[in-house]
C-alpha atoms as a PDB file:
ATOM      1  CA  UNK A   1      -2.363  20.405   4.964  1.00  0.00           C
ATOM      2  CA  UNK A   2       0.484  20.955   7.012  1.00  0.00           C
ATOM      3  CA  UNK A   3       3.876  20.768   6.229  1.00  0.00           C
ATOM      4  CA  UNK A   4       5.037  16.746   7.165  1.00  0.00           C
ATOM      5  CA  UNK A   5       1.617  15.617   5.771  1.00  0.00           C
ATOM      6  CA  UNK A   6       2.697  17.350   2.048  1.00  0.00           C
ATOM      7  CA  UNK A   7       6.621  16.648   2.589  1.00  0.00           C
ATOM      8  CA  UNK A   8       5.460  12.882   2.431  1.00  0.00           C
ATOM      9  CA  UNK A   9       2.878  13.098  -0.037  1.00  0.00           C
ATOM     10  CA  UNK A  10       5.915  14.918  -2.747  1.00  0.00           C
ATOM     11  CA  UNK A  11       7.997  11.925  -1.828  1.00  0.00           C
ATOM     12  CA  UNK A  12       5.081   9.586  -2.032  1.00  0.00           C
ATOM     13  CA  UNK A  13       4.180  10.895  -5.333  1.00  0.00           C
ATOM     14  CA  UNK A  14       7.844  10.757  -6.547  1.00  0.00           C
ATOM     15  CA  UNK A  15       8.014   6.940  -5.562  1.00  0.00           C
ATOM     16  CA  UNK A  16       4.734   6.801  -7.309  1.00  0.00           C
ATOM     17  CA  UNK A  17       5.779   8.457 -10.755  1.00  0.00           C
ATOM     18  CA  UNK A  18       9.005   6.689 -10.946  1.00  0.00           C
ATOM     19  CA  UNK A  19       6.892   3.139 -10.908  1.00  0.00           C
ATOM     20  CA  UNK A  20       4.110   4.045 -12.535  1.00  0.00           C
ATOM     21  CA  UNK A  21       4.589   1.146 -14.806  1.00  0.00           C
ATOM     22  CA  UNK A  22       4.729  -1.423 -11.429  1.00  0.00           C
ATOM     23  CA  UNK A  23       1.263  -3.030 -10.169  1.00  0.00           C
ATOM     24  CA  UNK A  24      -0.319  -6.085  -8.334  1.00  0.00           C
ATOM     25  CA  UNK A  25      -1.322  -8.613 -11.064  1.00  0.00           C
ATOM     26  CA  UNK A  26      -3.228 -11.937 -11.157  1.00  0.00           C
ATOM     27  CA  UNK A  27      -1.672 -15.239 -11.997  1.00  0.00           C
ATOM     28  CA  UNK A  28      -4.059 -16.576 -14.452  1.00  0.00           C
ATOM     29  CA  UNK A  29      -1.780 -19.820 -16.151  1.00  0.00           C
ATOM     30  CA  UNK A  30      -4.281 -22.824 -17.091  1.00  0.00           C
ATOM     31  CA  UNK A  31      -2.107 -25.185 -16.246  1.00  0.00           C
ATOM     32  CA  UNK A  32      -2.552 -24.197 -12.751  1.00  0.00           C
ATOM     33  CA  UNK A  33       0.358 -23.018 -11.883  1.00  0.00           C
ATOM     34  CA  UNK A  34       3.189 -20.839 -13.905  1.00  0.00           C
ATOM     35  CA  UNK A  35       6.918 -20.913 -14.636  1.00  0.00           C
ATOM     36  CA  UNK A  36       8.833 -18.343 -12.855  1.00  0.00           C
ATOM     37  CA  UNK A  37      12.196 -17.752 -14.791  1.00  0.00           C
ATOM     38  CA  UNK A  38      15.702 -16.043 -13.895  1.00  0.00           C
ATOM     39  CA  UNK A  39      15.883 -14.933 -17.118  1.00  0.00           C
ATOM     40  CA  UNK A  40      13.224 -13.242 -19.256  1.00  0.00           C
ATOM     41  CA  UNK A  41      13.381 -16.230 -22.303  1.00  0.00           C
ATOM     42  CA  UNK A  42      11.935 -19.374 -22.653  1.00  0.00           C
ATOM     43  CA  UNK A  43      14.649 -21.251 -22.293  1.00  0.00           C
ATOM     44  CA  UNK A  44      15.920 -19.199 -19.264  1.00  0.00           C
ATOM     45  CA  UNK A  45      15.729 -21.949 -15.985  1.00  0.00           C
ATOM     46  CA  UNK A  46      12.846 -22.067 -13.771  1.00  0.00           C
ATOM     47  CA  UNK A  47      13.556 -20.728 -10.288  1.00  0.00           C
ATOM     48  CA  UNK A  48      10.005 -21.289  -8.801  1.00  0.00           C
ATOM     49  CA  UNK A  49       6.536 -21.925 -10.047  1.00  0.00           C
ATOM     50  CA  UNK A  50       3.172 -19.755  -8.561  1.00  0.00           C
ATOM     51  CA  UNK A  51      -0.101 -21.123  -8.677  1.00  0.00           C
ATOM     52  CA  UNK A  52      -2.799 -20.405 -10.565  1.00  0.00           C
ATOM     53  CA  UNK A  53      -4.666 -17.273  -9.118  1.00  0.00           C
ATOM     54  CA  UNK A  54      -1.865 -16.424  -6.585  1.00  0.00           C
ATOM     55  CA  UNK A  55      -1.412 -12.370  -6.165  1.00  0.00           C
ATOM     56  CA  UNK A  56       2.392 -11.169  -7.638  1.00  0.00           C
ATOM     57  CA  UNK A  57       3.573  -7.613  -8.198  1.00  0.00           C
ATOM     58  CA  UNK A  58       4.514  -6.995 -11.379  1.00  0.00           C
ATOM     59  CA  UNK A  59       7.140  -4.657 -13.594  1.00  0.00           C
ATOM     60  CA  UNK A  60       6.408  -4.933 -17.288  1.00  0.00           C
ATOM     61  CA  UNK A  61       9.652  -4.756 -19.579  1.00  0.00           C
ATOM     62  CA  UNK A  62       9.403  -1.882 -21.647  1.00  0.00           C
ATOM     63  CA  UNK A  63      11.763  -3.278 -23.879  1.00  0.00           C
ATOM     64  CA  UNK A  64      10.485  -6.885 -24.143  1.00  0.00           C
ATOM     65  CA  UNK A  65       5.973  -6.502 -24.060  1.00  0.00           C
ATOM     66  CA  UNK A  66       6.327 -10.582 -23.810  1.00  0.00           C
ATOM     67  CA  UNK A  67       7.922 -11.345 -20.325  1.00  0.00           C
ATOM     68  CA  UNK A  68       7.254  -9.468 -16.669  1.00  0.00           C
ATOM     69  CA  UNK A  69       9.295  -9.256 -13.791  1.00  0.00           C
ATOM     70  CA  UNK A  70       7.246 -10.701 -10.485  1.00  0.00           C
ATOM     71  CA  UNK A  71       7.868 -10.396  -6.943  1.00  0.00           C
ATOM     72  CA  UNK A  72       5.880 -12.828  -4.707  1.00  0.00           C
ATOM     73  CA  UNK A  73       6.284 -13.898  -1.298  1.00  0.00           C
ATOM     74  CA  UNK A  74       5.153 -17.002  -0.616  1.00  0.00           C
ATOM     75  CA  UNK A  75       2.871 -19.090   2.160  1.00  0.00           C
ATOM     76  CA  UNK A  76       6.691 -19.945   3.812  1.00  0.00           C
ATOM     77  CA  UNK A  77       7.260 -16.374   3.862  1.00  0.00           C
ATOM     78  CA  UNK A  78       9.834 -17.341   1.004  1.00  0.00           C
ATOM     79  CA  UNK A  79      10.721 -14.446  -1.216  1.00  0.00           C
ATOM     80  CA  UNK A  80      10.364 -15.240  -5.012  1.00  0.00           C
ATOM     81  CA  UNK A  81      11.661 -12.520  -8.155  1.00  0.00           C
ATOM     82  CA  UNK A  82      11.959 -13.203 -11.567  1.00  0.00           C
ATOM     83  CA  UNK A  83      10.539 -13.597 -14.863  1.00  0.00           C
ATOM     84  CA  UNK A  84       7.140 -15.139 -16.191  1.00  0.00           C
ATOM     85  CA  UNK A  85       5.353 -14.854 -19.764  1.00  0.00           C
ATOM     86  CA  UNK A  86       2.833 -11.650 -19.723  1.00  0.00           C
ATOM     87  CA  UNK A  87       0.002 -14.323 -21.272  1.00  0.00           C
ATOM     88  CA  UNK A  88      -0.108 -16.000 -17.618  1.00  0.00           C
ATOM     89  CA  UNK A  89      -0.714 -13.015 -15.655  1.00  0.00           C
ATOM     90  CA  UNK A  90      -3.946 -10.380 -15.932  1.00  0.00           C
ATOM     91  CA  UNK A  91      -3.468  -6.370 -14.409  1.00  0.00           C
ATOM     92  CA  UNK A  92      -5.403  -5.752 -11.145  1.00  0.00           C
ATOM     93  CA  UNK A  93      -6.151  -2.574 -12.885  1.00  0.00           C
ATOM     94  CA  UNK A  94      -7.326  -4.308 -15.900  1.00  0.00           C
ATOM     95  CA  UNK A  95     -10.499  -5.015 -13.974  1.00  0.00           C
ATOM     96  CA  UNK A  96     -13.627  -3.121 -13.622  1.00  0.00           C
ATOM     97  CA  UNK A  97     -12.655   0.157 -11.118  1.00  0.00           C
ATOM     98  CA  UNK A  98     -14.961   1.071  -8.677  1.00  0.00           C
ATOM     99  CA  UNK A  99     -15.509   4.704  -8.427  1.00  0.00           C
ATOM    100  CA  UNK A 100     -14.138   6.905  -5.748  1.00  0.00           C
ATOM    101  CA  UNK A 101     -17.088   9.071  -4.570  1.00  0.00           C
ATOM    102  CA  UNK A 102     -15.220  10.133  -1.635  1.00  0.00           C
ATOM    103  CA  UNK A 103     -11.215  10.755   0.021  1.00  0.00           C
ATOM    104  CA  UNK A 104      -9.696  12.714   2.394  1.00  0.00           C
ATOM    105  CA  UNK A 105      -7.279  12.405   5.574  1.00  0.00           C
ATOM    106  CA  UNK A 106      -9.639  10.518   7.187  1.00  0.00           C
ATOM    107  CA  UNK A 107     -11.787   7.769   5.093  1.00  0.00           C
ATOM    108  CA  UNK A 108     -12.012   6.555   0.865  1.00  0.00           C
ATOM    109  CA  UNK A 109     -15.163   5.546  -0.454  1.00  0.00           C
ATOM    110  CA  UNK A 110     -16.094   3.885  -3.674  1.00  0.00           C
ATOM    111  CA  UNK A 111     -18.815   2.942  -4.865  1.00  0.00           C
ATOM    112  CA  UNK A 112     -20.910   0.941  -8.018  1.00  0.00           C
ATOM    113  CA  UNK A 113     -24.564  -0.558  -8.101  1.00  0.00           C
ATOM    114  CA  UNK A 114     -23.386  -3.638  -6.204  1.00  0.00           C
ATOM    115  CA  UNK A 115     -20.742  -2.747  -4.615  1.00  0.00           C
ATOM    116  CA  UNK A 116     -19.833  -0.150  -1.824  1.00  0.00           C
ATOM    117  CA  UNK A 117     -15.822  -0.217  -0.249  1.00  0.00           C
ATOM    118  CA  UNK A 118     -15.691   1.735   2.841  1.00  0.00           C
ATOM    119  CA  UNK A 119     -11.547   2.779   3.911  1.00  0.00           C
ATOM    120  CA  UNK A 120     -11.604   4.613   7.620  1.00  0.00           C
ATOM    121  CA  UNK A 121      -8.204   6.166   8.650  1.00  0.00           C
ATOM    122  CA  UNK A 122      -7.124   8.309  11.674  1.00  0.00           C
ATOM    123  CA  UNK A 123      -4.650   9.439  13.568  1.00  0.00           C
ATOM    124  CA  UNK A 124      -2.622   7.107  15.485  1.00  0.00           C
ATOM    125  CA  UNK A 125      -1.850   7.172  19.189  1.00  0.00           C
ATOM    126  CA  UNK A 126       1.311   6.213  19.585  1.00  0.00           C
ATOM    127  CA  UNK A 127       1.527   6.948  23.321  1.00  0.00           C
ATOM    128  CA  UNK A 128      -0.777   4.770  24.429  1.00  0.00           C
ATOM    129  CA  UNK A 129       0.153   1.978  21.737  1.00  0.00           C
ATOM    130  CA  UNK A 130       4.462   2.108  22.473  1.00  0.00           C
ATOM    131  CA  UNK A 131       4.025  -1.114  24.422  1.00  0.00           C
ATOM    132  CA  UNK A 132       3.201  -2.469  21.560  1.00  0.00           C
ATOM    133  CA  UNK A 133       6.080  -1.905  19.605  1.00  0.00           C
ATOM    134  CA  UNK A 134       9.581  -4.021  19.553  1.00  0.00           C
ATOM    135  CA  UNK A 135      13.330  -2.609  18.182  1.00  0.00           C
ATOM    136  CA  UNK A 136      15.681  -3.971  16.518  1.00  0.00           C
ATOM    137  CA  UNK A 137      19.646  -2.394  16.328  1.00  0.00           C
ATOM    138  CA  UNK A 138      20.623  -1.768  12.591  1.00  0.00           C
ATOM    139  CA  UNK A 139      24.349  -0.125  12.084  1.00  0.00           C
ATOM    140  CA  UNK A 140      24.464   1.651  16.126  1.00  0.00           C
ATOM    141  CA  UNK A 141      20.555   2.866  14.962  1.00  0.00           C
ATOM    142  CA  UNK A 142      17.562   1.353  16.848  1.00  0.00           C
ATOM    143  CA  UNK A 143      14.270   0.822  14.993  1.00  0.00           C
ATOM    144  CA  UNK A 144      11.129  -0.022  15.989  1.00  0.00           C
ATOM    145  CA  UNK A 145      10.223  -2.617  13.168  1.00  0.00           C
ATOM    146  CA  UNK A 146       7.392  -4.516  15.301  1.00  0.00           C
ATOM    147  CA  UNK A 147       4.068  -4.138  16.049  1.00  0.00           C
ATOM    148  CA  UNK A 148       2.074  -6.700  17.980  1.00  0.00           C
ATOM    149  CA  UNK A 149       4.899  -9.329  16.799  1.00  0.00           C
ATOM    150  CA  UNK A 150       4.418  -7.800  13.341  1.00  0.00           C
ATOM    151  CA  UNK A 151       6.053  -6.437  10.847  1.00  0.00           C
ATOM    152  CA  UNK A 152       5.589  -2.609  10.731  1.00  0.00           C
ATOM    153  CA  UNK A 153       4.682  -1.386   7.124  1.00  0.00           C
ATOM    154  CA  UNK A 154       5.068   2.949   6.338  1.00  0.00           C
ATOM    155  CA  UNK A 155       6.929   4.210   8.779  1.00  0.00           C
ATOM    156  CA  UNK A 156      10.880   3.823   7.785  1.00  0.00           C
ATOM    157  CA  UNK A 157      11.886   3.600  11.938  1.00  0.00           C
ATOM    158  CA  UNK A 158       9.798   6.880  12.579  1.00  0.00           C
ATOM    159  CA  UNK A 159       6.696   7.283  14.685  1.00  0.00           C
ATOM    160  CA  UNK A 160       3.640   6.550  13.031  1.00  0.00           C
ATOM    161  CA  UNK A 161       1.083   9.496  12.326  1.00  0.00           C
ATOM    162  CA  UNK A 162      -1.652   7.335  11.095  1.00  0.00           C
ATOM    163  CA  UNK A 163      -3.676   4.150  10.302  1.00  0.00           C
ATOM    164  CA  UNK A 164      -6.344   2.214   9.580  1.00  0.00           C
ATOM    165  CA  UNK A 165      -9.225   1.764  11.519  1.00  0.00           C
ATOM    166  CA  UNK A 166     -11.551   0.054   9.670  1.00  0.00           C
ATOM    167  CA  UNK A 167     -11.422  -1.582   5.897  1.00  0.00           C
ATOM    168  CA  UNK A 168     -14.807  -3.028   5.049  1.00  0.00           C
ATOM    169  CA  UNK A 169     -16.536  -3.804   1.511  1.00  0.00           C
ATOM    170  CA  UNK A 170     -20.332  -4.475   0.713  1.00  0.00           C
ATOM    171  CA  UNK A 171     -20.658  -6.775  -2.266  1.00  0.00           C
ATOM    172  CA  UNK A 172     -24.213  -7.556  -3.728  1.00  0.00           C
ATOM    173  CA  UNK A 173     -25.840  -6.958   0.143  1.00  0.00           C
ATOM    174  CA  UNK A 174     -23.057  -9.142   2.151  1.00  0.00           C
ATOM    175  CA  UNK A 175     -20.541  -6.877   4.413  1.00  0.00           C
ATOM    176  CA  UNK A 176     -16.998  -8.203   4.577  1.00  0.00           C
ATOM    177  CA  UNK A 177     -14.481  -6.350   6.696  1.00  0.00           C
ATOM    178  CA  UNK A 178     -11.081  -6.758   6.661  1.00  0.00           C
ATOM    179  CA  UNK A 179      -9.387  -8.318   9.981  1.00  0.00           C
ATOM    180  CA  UNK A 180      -8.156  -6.242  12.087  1.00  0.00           C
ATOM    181  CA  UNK A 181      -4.902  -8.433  12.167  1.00  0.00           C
ATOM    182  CA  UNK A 182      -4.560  -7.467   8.837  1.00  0.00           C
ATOM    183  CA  UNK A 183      -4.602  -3.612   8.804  1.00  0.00           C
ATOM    184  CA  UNK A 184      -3.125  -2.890  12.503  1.00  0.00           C
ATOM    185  CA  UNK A 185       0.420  -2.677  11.357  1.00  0.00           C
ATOM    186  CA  UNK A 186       0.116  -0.684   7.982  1.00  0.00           C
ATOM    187  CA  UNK A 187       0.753   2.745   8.900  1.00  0.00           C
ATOM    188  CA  UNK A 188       1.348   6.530   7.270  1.00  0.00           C
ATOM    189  CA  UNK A 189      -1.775   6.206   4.970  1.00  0.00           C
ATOM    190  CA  UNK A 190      -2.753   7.494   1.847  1.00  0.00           C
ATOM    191  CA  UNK A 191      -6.298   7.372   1.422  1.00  0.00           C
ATOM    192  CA  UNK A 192      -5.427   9.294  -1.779  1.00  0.00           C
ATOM    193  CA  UNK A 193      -4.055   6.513  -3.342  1.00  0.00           C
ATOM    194  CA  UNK A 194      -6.531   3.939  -2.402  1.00  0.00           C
ATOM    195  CA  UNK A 195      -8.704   2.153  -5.326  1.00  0.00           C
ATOM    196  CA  UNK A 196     -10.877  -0.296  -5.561  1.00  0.00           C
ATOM    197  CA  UNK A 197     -11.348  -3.333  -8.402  1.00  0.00           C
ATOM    198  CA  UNK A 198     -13.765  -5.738  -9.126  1.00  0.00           C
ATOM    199  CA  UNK A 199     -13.409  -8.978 -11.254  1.00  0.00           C
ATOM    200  CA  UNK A 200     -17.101 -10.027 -12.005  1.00  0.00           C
ATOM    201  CA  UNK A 201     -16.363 -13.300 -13.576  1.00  0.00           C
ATOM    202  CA  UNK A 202     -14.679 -14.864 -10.277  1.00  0.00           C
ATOM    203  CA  UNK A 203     -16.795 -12.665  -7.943  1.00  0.00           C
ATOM    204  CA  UNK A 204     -12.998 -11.453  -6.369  1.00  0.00           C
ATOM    205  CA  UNK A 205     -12.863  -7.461  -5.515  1.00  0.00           C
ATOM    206  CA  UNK A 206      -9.106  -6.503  -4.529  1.00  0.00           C
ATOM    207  CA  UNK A 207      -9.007  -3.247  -2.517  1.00  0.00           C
ATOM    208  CA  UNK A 208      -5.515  -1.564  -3.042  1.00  0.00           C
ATOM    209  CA  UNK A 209      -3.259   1.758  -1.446  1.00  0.00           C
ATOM    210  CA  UNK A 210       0.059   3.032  -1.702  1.00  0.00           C
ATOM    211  CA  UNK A 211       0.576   4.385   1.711  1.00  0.00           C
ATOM    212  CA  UNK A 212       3.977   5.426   3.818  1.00  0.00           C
ATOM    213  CA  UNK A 213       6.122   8.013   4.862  1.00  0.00           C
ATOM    214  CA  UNK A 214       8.261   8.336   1.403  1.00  0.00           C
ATOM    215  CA  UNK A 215      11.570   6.557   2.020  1.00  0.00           C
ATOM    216  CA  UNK A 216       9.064   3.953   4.304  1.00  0.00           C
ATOM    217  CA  UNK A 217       6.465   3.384   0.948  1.00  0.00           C
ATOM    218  CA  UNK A 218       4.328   0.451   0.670  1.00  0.00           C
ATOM    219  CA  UNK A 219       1.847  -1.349  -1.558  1.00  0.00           C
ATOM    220  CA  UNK A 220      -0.800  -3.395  -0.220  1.00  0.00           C
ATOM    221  CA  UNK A 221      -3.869  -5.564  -1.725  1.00  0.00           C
ATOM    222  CA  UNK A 222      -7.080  -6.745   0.200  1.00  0.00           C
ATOM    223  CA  UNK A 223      -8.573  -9.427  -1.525  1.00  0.00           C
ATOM    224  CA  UNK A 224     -12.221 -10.844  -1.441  1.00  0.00           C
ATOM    225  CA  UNK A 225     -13.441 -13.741  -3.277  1.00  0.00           C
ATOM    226  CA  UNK A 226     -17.002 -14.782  -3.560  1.00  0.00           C
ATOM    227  CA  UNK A 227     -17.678 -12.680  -0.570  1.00  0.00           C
ATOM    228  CA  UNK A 228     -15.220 -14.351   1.570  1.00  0.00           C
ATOM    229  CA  UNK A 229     -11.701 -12.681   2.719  1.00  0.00           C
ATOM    230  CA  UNK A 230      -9.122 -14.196   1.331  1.00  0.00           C
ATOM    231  CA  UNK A 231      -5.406 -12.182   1.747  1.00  0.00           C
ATOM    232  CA  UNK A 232      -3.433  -9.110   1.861  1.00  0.00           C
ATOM    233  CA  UNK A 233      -0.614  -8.768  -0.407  1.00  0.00           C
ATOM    234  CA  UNK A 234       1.830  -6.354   1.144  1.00  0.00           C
ATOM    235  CA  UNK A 235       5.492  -5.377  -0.396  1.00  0.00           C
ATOM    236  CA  UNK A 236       7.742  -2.347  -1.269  1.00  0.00           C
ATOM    237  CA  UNK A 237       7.110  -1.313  -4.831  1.00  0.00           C
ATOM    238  CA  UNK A 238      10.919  -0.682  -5.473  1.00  0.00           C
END
C-alpha cells in the first residue's frame, strides 16, 4: 500500500470511528409518512414530514434512546435535518448482512444463497476524463466540483485516484446493475468499507460504502427493491 492510499485510509478510519454511531436508516411510520421535528420532543414543531420507506441518515442520541437526528435530501434537492421518534425508523444494518467473501483495491464481493453483490473499482484516468470536469472559485481557490454536470463526491477539490466501474447485484437469479449515471461521479473508493444488506420481507437489498479522500468523505446507499433499482442515497456523514 503506498503511502497516499494509507494517509487516506487513517483519515478515513478517523472519520469513521468518530461516527460510528451515524448510519443510513429506513423510514418505516404506518401512517405513511413521519413527523420530522426541530426539537427532539413531542411537542417540538414539525419542520417537514418523510414518507413512509424514504432512505434518511441517521445519528442516534446517546442521551435520549427515544428520538434520532435525520438528514434527508429530498426529490427537490431540498435539504431536510432534524428530529423524528426512533419507533418510525429501522437500521440499514439491522437487516440481514450479506457476507463479504472478497475486498481489495480493486473489487468487494458478498455473497449468500440467493444473493451475490459484485463492487468493481479501478484506477481513474483523469487525463483523458479532465474535459469532463467543471470549477467553481471558492475564497481565490478553484475547485473542480463537477463531473458530467454532476456533483463530484470523494475528492475534496483534488484529483481523483479512483472509481467505480461497475456496481451490480444478483438477487434470486435476476442481475441488476447499478446505472452508470449513478456511480460515475463517486470517487476515492473504499472497497473496504463496502457492505451489503438484505431486507427479505420487502425483497429491498441496499448496497452501502464509505469512500473519499479523508477531509472529502462520503456515504452512499444503492438501493434495490423487488429486483428493480430504485436510488442512491449519497451525503457527508458529518
Amino acid at each position: 500500500m503506498n503511502l497516499n492510499k494509507k494517509y487516506r485510509l487513517i483519515l478515513l478510519f478517523l472519520t469513521i470511528s468518530h461516527l460510528t454511531y451515524a448510519q443510513f436508516a429506513k423510514i418505516i411510520d404506518k401512517d405513511g409518512y413521519v413527523n420530522v421535528r426541530k426539537e427532539a420532543s413531542i411537542s417540538g414543531p414539525v419542520v417537514s414530514k418523510i414518507k413512509t420507506d424514504e432512505i434518511v441518515y441517521a445519528f442516534p442520541d446517546e442521551k435520549d434512546k427515544n428520538w434520532v437526528m435525520i438528514d434527508y435530501t429530498d426529490h427537490q434537492n431540498q435539504s431536510i435535518t432534524g428530529y423524528v421518534h426512533s419507533s418510525r425508523i429501522k437500521f440499514v444494518e439491522s437487516y440481514r448482512e450479506i457476507t463479504s467473501t472478497t475486498f481489495d483495491e480493486n473489487e468487494a464481493i458478498f455473497v449468500a444463497k440467493d444473493i451475490i453483490v459484485e463492487i468493481r473499482s479501478g484506477k481513474f484516468d483523469y487525463e483523458n476524463n479532465k474535459k469532463y470536469f467543471s470549477s467553481t472559485k471558492y475564497d481565490g481557490y478553484t475547485v473542480e466540483d463537477k463531473f458530467k454536470g454532476q456533483e463530484v463526491w470523494g475528492t475534496d477539490g483534488t484529483i481523483p485516484i479512483s472509481h467505480y466501474t461497475s456496481i451490480k447485484a444478483t438477487i434470486k437469479g435476476k442481475t441488476v446493475q447499478i446505472p452508470e449515471k449513478d456511480i460515475e461521479t463517486l470517487f476515492n473508493v473504499n472497497n473496504e468499507f463496502a457492505a451489503s444488506y438484505y431486507d427479505d420481507e420487502h425483497d429491498c437489498l441496499f448496497i452501502t460504502s464509505t469512500n473519499g479522500d479523508g477531509a472529502g468523505g462520503y456515504v452512499v446507499l444503492f438501493e434495490i427493491v423487488g429486483g428493480k433499482y430504485k436510488a442512491r442515497v449519497v451525503t457527508m456523514p458529518f
